[in-house]
Protein backbone atom coordinates (compact mmCIF):
# COMPACT_ATOMS: atom_id res chain seq x y z
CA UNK A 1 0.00 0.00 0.00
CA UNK A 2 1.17 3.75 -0.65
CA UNK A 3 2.15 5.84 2.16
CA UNK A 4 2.51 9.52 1.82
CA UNK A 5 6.06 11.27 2.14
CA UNK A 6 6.91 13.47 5.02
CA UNK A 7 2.98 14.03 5.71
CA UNK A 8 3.12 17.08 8.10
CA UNK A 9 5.54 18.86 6.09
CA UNK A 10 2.56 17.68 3.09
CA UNK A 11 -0.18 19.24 5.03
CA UNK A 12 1.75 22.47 5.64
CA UNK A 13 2.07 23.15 2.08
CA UNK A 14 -1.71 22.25 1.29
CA UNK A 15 -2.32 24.65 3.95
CA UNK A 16 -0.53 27.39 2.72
CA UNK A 17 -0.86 26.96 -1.47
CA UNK A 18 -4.28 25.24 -1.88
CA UNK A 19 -7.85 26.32 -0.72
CA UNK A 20 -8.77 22.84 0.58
CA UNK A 21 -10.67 22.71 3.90
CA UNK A 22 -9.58 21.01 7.50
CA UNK A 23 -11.13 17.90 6.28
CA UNK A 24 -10.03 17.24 3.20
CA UNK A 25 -6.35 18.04 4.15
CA UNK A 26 -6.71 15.63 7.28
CA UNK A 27 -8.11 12.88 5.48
CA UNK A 28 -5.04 13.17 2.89
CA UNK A 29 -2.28 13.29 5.11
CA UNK A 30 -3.47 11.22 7.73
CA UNK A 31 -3.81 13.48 10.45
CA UNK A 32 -6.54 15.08 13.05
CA UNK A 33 -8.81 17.69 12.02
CA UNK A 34 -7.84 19.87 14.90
CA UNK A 35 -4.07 18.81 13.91
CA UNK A 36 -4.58 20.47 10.27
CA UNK A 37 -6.36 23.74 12.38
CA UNK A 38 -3.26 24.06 14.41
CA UNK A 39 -0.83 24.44 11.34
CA UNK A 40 -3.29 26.93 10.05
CA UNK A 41 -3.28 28.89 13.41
CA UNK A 42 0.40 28.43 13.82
CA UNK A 43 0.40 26.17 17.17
CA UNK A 44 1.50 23.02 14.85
CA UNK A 45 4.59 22.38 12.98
CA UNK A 46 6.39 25.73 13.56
CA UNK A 47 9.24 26.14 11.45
CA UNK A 48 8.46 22.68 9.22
CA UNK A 49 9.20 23.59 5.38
CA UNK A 50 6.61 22.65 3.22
CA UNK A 51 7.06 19.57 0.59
CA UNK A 52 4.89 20.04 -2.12
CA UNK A 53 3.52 16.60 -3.20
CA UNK A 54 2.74 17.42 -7.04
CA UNK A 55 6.34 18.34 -7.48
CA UNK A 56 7.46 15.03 -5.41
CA UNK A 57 5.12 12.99 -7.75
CA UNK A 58 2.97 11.97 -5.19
CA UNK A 59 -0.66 13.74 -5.91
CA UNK A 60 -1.80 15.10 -9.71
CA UNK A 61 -2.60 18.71 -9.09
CA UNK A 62 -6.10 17.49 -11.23
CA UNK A 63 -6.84 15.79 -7.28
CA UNK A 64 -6.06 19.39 -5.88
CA UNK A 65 -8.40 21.32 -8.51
CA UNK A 66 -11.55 18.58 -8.39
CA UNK A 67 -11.19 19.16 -4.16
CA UNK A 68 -11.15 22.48 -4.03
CA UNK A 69 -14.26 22.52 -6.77
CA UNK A 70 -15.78 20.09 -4.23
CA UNK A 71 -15.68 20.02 -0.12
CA UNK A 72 -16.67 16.45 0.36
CA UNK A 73 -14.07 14.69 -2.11
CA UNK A 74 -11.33 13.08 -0.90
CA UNK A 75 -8.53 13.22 -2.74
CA UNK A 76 -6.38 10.02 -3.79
CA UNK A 77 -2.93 9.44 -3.98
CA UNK A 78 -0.73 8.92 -6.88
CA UNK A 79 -0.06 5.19 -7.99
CA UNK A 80 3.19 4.29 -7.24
CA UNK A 81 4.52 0.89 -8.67
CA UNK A 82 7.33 1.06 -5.90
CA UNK A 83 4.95 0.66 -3.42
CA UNK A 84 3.31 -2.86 -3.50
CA UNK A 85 3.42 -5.28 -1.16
CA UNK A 86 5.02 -3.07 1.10
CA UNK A 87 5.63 -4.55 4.74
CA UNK A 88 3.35 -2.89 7.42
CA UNK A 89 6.14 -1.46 9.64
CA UNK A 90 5.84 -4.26 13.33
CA UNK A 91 7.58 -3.07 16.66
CA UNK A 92 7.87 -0.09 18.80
CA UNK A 93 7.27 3.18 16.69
CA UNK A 94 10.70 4.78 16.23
CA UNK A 95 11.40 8.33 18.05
CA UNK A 96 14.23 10.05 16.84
CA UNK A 97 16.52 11.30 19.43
CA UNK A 98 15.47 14.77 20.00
CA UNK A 99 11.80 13.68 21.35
CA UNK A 100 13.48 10.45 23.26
CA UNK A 101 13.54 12.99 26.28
CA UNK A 102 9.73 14.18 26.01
CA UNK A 103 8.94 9.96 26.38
CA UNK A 104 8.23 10.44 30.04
CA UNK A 105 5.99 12.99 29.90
CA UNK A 106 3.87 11.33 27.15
CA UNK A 107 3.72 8.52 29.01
CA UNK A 108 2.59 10.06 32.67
CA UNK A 109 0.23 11.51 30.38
CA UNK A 110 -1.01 8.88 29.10
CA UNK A 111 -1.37 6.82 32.16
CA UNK A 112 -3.00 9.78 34.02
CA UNK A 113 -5.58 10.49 31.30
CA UNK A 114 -6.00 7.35 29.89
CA UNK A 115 -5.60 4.67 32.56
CA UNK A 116 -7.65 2.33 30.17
CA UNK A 117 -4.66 2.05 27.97
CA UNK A 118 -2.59 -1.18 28.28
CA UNK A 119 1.33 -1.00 28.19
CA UNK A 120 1.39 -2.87 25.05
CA UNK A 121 -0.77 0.27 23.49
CA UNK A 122 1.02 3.14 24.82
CA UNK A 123 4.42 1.36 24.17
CA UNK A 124 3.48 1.94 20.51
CA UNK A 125 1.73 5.32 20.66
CA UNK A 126 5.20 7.39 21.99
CA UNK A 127 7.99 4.07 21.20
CA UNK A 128 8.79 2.79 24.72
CA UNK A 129 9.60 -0.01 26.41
CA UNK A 130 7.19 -1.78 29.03
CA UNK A 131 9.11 -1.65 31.81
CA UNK A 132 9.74 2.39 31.25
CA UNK A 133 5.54 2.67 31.76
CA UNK A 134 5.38 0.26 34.76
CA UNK A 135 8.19 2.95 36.48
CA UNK A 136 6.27 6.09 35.36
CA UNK A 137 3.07 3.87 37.02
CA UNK A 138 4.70 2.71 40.12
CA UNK A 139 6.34 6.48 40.30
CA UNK A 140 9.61 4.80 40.87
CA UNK A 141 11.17 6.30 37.88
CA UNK A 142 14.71 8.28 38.16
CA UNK A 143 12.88 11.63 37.12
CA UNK A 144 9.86 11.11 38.38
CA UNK A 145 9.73 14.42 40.45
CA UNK A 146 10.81 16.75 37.47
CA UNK A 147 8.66 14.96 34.83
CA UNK A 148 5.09 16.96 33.72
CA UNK A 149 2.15 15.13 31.86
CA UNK A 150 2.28 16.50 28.23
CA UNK A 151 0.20 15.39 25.66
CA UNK A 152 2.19 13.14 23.18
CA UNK A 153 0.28 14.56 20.26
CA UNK A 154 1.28 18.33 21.06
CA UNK A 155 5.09 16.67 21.12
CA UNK A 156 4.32 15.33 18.16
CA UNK A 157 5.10 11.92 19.14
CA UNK A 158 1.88 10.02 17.66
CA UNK A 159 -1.39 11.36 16.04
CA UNK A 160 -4.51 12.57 17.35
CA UNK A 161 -5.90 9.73 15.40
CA UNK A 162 -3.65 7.58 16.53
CA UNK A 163 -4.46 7.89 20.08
CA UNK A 164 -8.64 8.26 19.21
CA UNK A 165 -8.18 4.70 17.89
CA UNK A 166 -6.38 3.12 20.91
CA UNK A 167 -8.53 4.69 23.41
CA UNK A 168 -11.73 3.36 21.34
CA UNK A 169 -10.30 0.36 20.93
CA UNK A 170 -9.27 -0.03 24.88
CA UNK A 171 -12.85 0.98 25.29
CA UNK A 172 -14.49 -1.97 23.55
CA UNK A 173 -12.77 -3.80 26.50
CA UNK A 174 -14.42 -2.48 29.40
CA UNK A 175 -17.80 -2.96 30.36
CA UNK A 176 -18.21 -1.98 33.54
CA UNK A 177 -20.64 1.16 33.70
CA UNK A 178 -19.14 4.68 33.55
CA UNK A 179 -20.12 8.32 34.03
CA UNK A 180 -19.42 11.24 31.68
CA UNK A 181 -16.41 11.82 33.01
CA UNK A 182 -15.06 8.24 32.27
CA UNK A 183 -17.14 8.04 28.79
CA UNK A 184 -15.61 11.63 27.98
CA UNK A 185 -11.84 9.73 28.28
CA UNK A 186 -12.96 6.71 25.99
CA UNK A 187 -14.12 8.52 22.74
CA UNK A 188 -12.40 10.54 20.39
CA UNK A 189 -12.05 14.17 20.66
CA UNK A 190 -14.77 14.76 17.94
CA UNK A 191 -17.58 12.40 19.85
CA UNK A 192 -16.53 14.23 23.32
CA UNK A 193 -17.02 17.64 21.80
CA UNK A 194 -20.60 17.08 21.26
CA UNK A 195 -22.03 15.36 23.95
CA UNK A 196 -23.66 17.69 26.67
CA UNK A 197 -22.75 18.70 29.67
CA UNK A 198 -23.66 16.11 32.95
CA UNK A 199 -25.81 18.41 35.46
CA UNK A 200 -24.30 18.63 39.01
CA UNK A 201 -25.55 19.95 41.70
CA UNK A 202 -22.81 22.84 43.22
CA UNK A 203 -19.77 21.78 45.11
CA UNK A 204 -21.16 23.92 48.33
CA UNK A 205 -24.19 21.50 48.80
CA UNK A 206 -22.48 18.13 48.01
CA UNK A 207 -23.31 15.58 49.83
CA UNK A 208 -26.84 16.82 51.09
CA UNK A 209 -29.22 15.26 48.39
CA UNK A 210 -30.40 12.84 50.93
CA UNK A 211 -31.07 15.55 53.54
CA UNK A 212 -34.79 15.48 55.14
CA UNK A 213 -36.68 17.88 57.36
CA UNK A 214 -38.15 15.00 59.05
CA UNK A 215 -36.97 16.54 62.61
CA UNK A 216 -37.51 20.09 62.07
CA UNK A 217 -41.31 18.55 61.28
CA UNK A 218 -41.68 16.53 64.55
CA UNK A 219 -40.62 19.73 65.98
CA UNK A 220 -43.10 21.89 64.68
CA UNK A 221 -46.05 19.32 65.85
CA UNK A 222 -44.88 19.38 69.47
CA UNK A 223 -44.64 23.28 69.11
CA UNK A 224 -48.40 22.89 68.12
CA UNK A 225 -49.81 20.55 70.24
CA UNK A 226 -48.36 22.62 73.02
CA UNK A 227 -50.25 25.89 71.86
CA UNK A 228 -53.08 23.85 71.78
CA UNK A 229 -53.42 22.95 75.48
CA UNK A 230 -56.42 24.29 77.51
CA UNK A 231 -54.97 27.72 79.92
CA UNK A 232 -58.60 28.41 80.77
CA UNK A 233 -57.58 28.78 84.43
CA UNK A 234 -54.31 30.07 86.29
CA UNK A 235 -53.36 26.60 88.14
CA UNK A 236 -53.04 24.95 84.84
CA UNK A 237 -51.65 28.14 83.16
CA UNK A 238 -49.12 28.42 85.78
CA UNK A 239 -48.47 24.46 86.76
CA UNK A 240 -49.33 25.00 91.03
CA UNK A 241 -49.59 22.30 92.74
CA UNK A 242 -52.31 21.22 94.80
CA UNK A 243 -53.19 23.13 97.89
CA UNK A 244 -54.74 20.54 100.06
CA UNK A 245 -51.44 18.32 99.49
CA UNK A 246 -48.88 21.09 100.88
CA UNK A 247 -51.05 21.58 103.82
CA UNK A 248 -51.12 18.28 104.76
CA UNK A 249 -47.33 18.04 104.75
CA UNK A 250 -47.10 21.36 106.77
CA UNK A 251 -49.44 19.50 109.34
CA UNK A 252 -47.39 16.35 109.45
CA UNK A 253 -44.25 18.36 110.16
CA UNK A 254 -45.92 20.11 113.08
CA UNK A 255 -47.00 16.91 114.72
């Protein structure tokens, strides 16, 4: 199968010679949506030169001129002879040496964002070794103090599509029941874009939904049923005692 040369470098020169849209440019080179944005915007790709595939005999500029004639084609690219039966590339992805130190922070990344993701899937999302992740994991790595979660497709060690497909497909596996939050982590940035927001009630009255007024109640009908007692006269009014029962006392102490 045909694989496109140097495809960021690609999609900054469709960016800056063609009038393709986000879409059509992402679904040629391979990359995000939001990736192709970001070169637009500047954020992505600063200081990449721009390879211009016509020239390197990899599109017809007739692909460029039907796409920008039409936003939902897709453009296809070039035949190339060369390219059959070509070996899918097996192994750890290679990282060339000046991302090897931006590893670690993909991977505590990764395992703080994504804890769904095996080893074996984030060992070939940034090109690690196993035992690397279970450090980062365990915190027992070297560098483990210094080292800040980054997200390996802003250091431009894997895709955005890339790491939709791996957290879909670590999805599939679990089928426990999970909130938004949890859902939000499992789908691709597109799908978590849309969904709405999950109501909550406000952090100051957490933990009160089961709250009653069942005792303020019972206190309120013994507040009533106390009005509701008979004052007509002033020994009930006032709680006195009996007379005849204090003067028989006073006569027993005489005696």
């Amino acid at each position: 199968m045909a694989k496109l040369l140097h495809p960021k470098a690609t999609a900054v020169w469709l960016v800056d010679n063609t009038t393709l849209n986000f879409k059509q440019i992402a679904d040629f080179t391979g990359y995000h949506e939001l990736e192709v944005q970001g070169i637009a915007d500047g954020d992505v790709a600063g200081g990449v030169k721009g390879f211009d595939p016509v020239a390197n005999n990899q599109l017809e500029q007739e692909e460029i001129d039907r796409a920008e004639k039409d936003p939902l084609y897709k453009m296809k690219l070039k035949f190339n002879p060369a390219a059959l039966d070509e070996d899918k590339r097996r192994g750890p992805r290679y990282t060339p040496l000046s991302k090897r130190q931006d590893r670690p922070a993909a991977i505590l990344w990764l395992v703080k964002f994504h804890p769904e993701l095996a080893d074996s899937q984030i060992s070939k999302l940034v090109g690690t070794t196993k035992p690397t992740i279970q450090s980062i994991r365990e915190r027992t790595h070297w560098n483990i103090q210094n080292i800040q979660p980054i997200d390996p497709v802003a250091l431009g060690l894997c895709r955005q599509s890339e790491l939709d497909a791996a957290v879909a497909k670590a999805a599939k596996k679990q089928d426990a029941v999970m909130n938004d939050d949890e859902r939000r982590k499992l789908v691709s940035t597109e799908q978590s874009l849309g969904m709405e927001a999950e109501p909550r009630l406000p952090s100051a009255i957490e933990g009160l939904e089961t709250f009653s007024l069942s005792g303020s109640s019972r206190d309120e009908d013994e507040e009533k049923k106390a009005a509701r007692k008979d004052y007509s006269d002033a020994d009930s009014f006032f709680n006195l005692p009996d007379e005849s029962s204090d003067d028989d006392d006073e006569d027993d102490d005489r005696k």
